[in-house]
PDB file of N, CA and C in Angstrom:
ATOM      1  N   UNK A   1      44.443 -18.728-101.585  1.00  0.00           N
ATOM      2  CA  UNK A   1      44.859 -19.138-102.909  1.00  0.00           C
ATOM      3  C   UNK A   1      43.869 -18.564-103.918  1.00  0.00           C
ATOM      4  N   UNK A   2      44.485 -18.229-105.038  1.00  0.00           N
ATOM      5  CA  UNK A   2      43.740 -17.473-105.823  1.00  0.00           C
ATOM      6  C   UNK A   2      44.013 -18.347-107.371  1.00  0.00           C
ATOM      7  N   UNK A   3      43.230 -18.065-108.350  1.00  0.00           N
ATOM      8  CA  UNK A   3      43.420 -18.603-109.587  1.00  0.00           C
ATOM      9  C   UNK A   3      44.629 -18.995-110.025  1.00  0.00           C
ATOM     10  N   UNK A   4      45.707 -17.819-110.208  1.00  0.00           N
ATOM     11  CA  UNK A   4      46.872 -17.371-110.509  1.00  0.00           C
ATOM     12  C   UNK A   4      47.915 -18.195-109.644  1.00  0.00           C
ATOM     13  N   UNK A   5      47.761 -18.352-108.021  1.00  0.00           N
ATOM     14  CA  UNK A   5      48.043 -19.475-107.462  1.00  0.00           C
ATOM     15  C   UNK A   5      48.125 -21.103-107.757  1.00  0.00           C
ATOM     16  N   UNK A   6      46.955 -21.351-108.230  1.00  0.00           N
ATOM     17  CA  UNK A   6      46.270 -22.620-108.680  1.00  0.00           C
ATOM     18  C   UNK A   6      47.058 -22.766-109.689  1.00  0.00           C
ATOM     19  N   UNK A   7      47.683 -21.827-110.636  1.00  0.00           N
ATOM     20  CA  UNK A   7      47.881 -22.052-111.862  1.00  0.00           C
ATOM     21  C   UNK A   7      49.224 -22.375-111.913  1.00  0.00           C
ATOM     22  N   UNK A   8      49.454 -21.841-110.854  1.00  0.00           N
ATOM     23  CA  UNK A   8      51.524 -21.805-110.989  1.00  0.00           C
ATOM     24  C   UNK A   8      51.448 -23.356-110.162  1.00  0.00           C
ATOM     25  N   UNK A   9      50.504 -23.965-109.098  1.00  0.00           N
ATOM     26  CA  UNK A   9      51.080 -25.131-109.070  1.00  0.00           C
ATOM     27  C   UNK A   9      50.858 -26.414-110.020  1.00  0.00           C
ATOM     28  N   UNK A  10      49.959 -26.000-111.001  1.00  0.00           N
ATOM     29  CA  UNK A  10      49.479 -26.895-111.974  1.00  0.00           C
ATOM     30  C   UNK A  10      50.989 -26.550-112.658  1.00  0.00           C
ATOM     31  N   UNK A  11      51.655 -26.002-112.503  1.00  0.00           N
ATOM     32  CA  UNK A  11      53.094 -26.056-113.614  1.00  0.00           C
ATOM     33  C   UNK A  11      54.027 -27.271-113.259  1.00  0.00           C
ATOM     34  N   UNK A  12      53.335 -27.984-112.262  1.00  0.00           N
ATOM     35  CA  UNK A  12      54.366 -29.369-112.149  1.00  0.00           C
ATOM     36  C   UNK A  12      53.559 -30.345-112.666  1.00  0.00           C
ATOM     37  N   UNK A  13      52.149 -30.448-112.723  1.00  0.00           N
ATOM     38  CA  UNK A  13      51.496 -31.479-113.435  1.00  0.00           C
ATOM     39  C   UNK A  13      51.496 -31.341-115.283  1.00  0.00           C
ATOM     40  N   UNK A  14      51.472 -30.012-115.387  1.00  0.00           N
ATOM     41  CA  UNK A  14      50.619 -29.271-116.767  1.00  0.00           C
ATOM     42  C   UNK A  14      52.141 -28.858-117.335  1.00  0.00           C
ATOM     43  N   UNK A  15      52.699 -28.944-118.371  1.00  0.00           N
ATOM     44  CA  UNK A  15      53.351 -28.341-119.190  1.00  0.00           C
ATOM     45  C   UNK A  15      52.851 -26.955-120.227  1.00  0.00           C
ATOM     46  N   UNK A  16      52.576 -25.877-119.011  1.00  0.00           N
ATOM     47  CA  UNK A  16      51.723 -24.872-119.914  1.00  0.00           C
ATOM     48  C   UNK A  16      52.082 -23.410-119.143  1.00  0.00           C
ATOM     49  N   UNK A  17      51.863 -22.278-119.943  1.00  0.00           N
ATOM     50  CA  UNK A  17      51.951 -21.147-119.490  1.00  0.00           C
ATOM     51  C   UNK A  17      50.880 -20.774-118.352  1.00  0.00           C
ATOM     52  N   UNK A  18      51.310 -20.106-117.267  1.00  0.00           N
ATOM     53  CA  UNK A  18      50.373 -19.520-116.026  1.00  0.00           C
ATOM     54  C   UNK A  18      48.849 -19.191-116.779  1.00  0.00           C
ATOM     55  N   UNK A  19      49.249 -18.785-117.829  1.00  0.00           N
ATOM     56  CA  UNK A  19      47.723 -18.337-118.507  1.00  0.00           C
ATOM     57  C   UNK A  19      46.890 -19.705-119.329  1.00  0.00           C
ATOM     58  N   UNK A  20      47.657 -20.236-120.022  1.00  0.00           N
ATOM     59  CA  UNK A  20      46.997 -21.548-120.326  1.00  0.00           C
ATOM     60  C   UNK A  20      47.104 -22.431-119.260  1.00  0.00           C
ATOM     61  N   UNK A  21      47.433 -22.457-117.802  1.00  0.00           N
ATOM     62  CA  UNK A  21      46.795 -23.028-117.048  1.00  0.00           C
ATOM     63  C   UNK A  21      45.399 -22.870-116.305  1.00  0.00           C
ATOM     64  N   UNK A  22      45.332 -21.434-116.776  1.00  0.00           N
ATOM     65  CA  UNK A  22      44.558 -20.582-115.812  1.00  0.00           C
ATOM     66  C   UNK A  22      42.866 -20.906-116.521  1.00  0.00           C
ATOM     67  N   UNK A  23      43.523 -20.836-117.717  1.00  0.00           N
ATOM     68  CA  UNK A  23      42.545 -21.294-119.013  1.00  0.00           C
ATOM     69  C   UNK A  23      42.198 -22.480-119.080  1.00  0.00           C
ATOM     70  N   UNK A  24      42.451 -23.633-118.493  1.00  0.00           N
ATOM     71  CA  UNK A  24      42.077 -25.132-118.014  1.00  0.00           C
ATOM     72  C   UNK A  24      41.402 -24.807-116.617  1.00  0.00           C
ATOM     73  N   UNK A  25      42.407 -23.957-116.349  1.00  0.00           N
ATOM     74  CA  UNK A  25      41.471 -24.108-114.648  1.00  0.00           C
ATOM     75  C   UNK A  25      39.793 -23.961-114.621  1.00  0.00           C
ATOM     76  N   UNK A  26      39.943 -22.322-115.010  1.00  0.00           N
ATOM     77  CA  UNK A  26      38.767 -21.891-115.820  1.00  0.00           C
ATOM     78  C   UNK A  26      37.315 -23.161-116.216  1.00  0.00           C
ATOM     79  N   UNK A  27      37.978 -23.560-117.522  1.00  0.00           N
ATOM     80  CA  UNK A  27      37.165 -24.442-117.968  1.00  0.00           C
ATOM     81  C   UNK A  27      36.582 -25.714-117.207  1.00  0.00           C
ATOM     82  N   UNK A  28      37.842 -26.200-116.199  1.00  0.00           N
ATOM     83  CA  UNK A  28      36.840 -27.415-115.436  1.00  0.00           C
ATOM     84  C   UNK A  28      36.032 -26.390-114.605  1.00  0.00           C
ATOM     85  N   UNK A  29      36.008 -25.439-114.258  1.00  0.00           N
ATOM     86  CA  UNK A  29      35.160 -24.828-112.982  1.00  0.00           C
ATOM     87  C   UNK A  29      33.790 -24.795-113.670  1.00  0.00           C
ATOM     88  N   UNK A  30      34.348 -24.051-114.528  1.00  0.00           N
ATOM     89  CA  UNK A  30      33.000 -23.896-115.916  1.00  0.00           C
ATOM     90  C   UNK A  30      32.256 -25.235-116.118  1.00  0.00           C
ATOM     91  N   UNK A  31      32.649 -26.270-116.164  1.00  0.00           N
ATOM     92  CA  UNK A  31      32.197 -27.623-116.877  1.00  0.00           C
ATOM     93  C   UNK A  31      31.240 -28.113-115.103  1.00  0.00           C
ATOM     94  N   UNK A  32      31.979 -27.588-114.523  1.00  0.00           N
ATOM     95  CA  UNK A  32      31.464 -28.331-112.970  1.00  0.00           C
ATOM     96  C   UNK A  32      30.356 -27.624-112.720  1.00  0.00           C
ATOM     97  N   UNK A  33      30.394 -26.280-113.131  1.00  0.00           N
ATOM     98  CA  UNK A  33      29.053 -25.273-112.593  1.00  0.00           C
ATOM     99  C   UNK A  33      27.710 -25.900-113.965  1.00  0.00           C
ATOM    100  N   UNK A  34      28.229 -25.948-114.546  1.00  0.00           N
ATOM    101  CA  UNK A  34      27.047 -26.404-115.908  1.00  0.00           C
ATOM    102  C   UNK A  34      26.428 -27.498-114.834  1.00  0.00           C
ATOM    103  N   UNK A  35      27.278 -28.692-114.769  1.00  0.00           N
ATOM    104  CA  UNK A  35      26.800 -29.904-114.549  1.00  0.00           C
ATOM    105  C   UNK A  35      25.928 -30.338-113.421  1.00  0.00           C
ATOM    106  N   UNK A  36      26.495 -29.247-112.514  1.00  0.00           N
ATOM    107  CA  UNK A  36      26.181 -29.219-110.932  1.00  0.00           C
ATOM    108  C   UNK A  36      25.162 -28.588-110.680  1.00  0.00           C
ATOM    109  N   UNK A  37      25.308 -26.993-111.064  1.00  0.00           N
ATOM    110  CA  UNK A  37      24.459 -26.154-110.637  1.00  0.00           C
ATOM    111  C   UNK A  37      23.461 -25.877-111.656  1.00  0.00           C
ATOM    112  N   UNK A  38      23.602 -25.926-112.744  1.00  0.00           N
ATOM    113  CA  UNK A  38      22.530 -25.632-113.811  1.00  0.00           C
ATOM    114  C   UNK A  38      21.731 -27.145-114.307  1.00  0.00           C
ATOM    115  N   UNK A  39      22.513 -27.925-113.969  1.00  0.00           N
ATOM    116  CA  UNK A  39      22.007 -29.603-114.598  1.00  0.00           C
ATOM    117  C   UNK A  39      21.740 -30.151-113.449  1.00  0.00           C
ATOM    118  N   UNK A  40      21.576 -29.503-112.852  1.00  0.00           N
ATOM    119  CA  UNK A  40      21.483 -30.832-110.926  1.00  0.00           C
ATOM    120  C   UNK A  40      22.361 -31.942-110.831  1.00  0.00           C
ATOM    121  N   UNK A  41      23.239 -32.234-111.748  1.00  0.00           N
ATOM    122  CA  UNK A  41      23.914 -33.338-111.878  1.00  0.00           C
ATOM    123  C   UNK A  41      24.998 -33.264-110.959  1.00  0.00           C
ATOM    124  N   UNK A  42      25.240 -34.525-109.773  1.00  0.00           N
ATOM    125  CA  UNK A  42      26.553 -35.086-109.024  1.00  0.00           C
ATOM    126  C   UNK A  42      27.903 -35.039-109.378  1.00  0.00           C
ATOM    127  N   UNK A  43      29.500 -34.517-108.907  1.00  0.00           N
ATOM    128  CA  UNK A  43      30.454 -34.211-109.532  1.00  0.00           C
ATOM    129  C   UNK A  43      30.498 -34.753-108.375  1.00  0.00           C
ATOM    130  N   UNK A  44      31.318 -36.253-108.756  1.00  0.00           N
ATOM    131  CA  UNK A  44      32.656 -36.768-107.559  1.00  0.00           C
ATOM    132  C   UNK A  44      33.760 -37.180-108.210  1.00  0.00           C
ATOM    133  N   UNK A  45      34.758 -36.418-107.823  1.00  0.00           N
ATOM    134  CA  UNK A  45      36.315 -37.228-108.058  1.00  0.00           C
ATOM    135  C   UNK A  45      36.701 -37.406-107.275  1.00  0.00           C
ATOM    136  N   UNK A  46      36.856 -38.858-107.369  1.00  0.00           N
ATOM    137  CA  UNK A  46      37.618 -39.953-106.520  1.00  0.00           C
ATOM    138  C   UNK A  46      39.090 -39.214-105.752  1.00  0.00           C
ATOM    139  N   UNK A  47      39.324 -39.501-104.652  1.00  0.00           N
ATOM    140  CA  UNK A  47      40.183 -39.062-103.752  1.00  0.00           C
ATOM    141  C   UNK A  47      39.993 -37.633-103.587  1.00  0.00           C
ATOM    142  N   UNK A  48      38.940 -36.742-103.797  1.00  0.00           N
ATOM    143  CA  UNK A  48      38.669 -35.553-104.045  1.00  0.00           C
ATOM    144  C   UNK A  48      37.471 -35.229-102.780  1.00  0.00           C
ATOM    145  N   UNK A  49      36.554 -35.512-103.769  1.00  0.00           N
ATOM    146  CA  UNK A  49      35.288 -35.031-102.901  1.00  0.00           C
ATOM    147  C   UNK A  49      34.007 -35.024-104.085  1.00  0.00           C
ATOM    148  N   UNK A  50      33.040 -34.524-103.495  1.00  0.00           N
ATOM    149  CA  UNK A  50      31.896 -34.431-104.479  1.00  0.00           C
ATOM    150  C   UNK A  50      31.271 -33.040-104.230  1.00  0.00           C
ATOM    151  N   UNK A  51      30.870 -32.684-105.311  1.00  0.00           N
ATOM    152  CA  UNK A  51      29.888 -31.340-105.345  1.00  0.00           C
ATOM    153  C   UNK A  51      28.738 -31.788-105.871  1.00  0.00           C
ATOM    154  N   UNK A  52      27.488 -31.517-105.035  1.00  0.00           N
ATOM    155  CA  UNK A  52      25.855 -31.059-104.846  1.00  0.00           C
ATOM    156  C   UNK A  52      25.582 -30.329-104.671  1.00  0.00           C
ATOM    157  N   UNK A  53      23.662 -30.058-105.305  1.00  0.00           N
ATOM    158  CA  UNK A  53      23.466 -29.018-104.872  1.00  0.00           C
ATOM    159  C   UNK A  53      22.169 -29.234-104.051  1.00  0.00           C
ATOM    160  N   UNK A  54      22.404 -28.386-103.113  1.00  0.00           N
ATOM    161  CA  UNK A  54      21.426 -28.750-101.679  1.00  0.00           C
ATOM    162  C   UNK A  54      20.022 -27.775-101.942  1.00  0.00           C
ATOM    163  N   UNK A  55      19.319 -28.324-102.122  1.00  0.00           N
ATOM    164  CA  UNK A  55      17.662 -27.565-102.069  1.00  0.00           C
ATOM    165  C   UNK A  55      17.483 -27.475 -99.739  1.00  0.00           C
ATOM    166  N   UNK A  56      16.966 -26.065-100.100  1.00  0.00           N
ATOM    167  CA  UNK A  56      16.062 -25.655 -98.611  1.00  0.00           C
ATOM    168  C   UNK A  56      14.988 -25.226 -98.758  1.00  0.00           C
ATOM    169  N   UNK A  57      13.990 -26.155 -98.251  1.00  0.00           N
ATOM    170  CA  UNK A  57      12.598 -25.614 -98.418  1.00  0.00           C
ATOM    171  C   UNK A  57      12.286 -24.609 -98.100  1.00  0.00           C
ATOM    172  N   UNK A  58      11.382 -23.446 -97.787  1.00  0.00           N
ATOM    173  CA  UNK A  58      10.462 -23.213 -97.792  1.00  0.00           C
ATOM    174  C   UNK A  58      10.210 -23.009 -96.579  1.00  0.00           C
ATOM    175  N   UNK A  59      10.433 -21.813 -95.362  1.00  0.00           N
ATOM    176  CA  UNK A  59      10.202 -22.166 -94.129  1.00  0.00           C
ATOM    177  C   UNK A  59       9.804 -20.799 -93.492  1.00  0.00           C
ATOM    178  N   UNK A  60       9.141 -21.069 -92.153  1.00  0.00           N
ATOM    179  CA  UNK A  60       8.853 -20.031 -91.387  1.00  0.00           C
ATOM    180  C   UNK A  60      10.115 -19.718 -90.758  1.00  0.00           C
ATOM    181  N   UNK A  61      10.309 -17.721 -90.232  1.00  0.00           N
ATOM    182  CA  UNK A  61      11.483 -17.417 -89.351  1.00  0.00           C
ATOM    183  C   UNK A  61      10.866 -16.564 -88.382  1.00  0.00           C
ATOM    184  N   UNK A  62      11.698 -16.076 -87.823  1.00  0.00           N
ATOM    185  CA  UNK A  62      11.288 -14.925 -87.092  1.00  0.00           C
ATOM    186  C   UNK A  62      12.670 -13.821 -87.067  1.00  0.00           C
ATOM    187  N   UNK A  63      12.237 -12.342 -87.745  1.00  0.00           N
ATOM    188  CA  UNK A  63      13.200 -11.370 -87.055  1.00  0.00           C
ATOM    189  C   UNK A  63      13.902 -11.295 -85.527  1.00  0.00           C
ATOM    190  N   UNK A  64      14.772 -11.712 -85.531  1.00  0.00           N
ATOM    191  CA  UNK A  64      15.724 -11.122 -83.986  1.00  0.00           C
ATOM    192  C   UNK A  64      15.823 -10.107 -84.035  1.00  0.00           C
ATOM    193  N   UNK A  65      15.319  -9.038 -84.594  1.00  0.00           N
ATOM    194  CA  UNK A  65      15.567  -7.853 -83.963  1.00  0.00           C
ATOM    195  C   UNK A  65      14.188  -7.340 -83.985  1.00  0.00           C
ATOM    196  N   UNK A  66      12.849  -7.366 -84.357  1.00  0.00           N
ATOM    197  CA  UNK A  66      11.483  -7.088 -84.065  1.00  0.00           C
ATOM    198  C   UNK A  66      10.818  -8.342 -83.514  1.00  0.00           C
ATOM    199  N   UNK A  67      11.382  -9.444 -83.791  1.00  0.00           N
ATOM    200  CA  UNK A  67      10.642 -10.567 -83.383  1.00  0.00           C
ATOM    201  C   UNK A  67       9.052 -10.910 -84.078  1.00  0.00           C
ATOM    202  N   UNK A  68       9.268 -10.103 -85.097  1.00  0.00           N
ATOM    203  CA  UNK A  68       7.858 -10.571 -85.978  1.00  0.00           C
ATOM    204  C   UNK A  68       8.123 -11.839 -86.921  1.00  0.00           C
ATOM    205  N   UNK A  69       7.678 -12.459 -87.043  1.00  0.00           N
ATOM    206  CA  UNK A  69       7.762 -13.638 -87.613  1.00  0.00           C
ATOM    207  C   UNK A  69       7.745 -13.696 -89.093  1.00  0.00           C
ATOM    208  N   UNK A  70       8.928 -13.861 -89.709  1.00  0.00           N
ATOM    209  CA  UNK A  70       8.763 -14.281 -91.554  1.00  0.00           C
ATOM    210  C   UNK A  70       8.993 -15.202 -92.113  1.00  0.00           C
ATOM    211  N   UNK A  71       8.806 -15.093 -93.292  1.00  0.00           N
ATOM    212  CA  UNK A  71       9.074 -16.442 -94.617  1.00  0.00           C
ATOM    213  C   UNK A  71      10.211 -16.372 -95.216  1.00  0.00           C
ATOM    214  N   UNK A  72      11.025 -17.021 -95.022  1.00  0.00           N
ATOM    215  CA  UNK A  72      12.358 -17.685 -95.568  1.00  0.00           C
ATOM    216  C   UNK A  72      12.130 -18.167 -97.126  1.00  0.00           C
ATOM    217  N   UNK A  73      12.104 -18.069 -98.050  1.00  0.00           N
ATOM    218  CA  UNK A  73      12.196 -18.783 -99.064  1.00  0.00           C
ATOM    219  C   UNK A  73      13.434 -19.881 -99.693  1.00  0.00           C
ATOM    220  N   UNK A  74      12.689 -20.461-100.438  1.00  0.00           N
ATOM    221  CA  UNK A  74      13.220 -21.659-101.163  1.00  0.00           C
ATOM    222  C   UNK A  74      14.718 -21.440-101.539  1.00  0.00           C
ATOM    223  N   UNK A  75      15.698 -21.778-101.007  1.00  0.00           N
ATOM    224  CA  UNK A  75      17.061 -21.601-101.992  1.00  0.00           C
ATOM    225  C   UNK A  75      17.366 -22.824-102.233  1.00  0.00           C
ATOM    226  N   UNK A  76      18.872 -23.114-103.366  1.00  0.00           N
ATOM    227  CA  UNK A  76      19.578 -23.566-104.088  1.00  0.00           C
ATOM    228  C   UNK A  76      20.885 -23.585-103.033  1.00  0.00           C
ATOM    229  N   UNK A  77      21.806 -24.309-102.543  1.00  0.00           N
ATOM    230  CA  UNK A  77      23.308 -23.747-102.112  1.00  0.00           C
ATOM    231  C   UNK A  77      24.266 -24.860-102.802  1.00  0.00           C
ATOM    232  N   UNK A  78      26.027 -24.383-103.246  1.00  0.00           N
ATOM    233  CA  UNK A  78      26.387 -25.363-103.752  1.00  0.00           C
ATOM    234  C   UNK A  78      27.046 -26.805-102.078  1.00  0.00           C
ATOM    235  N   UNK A  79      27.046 -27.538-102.386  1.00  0.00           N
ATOM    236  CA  UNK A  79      27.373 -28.489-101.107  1.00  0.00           C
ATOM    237  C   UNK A  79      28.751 -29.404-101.736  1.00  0.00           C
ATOM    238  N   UNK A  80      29.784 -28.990-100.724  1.00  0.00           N
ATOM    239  CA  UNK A  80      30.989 -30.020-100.766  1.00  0.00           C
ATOM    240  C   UNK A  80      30.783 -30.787-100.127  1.00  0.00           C
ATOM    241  N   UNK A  81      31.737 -32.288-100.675  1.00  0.00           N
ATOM    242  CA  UNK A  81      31.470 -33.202 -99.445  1.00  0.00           C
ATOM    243  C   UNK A  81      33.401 -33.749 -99.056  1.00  0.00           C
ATOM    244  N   UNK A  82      33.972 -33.348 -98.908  1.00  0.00           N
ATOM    245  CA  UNK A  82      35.334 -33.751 -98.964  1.00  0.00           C
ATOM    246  C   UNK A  82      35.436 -35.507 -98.886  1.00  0.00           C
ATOM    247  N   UNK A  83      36.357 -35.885 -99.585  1.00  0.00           N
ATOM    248  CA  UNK A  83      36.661 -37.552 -99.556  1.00  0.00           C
ATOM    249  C   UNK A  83      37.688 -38.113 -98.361  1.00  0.00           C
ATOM    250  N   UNK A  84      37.323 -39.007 -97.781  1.00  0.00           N
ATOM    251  CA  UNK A  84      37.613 -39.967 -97.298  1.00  0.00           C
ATOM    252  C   UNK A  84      39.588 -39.398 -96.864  1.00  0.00           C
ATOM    253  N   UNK A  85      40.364 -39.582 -98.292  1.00  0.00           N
ATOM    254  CA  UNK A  85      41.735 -38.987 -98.410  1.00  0.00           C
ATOM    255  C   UNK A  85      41.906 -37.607 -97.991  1.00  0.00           C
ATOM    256  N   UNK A  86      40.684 -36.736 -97.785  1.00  0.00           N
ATOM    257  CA  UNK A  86      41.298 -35.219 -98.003  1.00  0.00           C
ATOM    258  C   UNK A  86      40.943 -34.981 -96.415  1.00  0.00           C
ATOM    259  N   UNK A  87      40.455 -35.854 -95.319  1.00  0.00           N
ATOM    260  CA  UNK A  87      39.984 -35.399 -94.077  1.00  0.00           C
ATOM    261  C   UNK A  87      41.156 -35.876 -93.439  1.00  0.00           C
ATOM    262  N   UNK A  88      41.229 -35.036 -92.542  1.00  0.00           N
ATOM    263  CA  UNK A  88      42.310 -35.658 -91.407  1.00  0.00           C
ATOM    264  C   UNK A  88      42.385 -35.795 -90.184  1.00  0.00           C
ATOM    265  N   UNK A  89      42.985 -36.680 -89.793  1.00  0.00           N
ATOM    266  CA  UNK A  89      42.480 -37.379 -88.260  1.00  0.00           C
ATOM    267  C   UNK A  89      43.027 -36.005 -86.629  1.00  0.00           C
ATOM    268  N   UNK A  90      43.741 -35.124 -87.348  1.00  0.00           N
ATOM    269  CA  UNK A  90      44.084 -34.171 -86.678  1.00  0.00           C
ATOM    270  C   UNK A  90      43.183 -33.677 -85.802  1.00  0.00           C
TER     271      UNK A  90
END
């Protein structure tokens, strides 16, 4: 599924053109990345799921293919958590 996807099924909720849906779509993604990824701030909607963002310290590795040992650095990743409604017992 692609944007353009997303947008044509928002045409049963949304009374709007593929492009002014696309243009809402847009904007919550936009509003979620501010909040989430640039603000550290928690995004859960209910029957949805939640987006975090997961800190990884700081760690020793080792090359598999020389086997010399390196430093991993610090990342950022974004983290879903799917809700309760969206998992299935399948």
């Amino acid at each position: 599924m692609n944007l353009t996807d997303l947008a044509k099924l928002m045409q049963t909720d949304i009374n709007g053109t593929i492009k002014e849906n696309e243009d809402a779509a847009r904007a919550v993604f936009n509003a979620i990345q501010v909040g989430v990824w640039e603000n550290g701030e928690k995004f859960n909607m209910a029957g949805f799921g939640t987006f975090t963002v997961k800190v990884r310290a700081a760690r020793d590795g080792r090359n598999p293919s020389t086997g010399e040992s390196i430093r991993i650095q610090a990342k950022r990743s974004l983290n879903f958590k799917a809700s309760g409604k969206m998992k299935s017992d399948a």
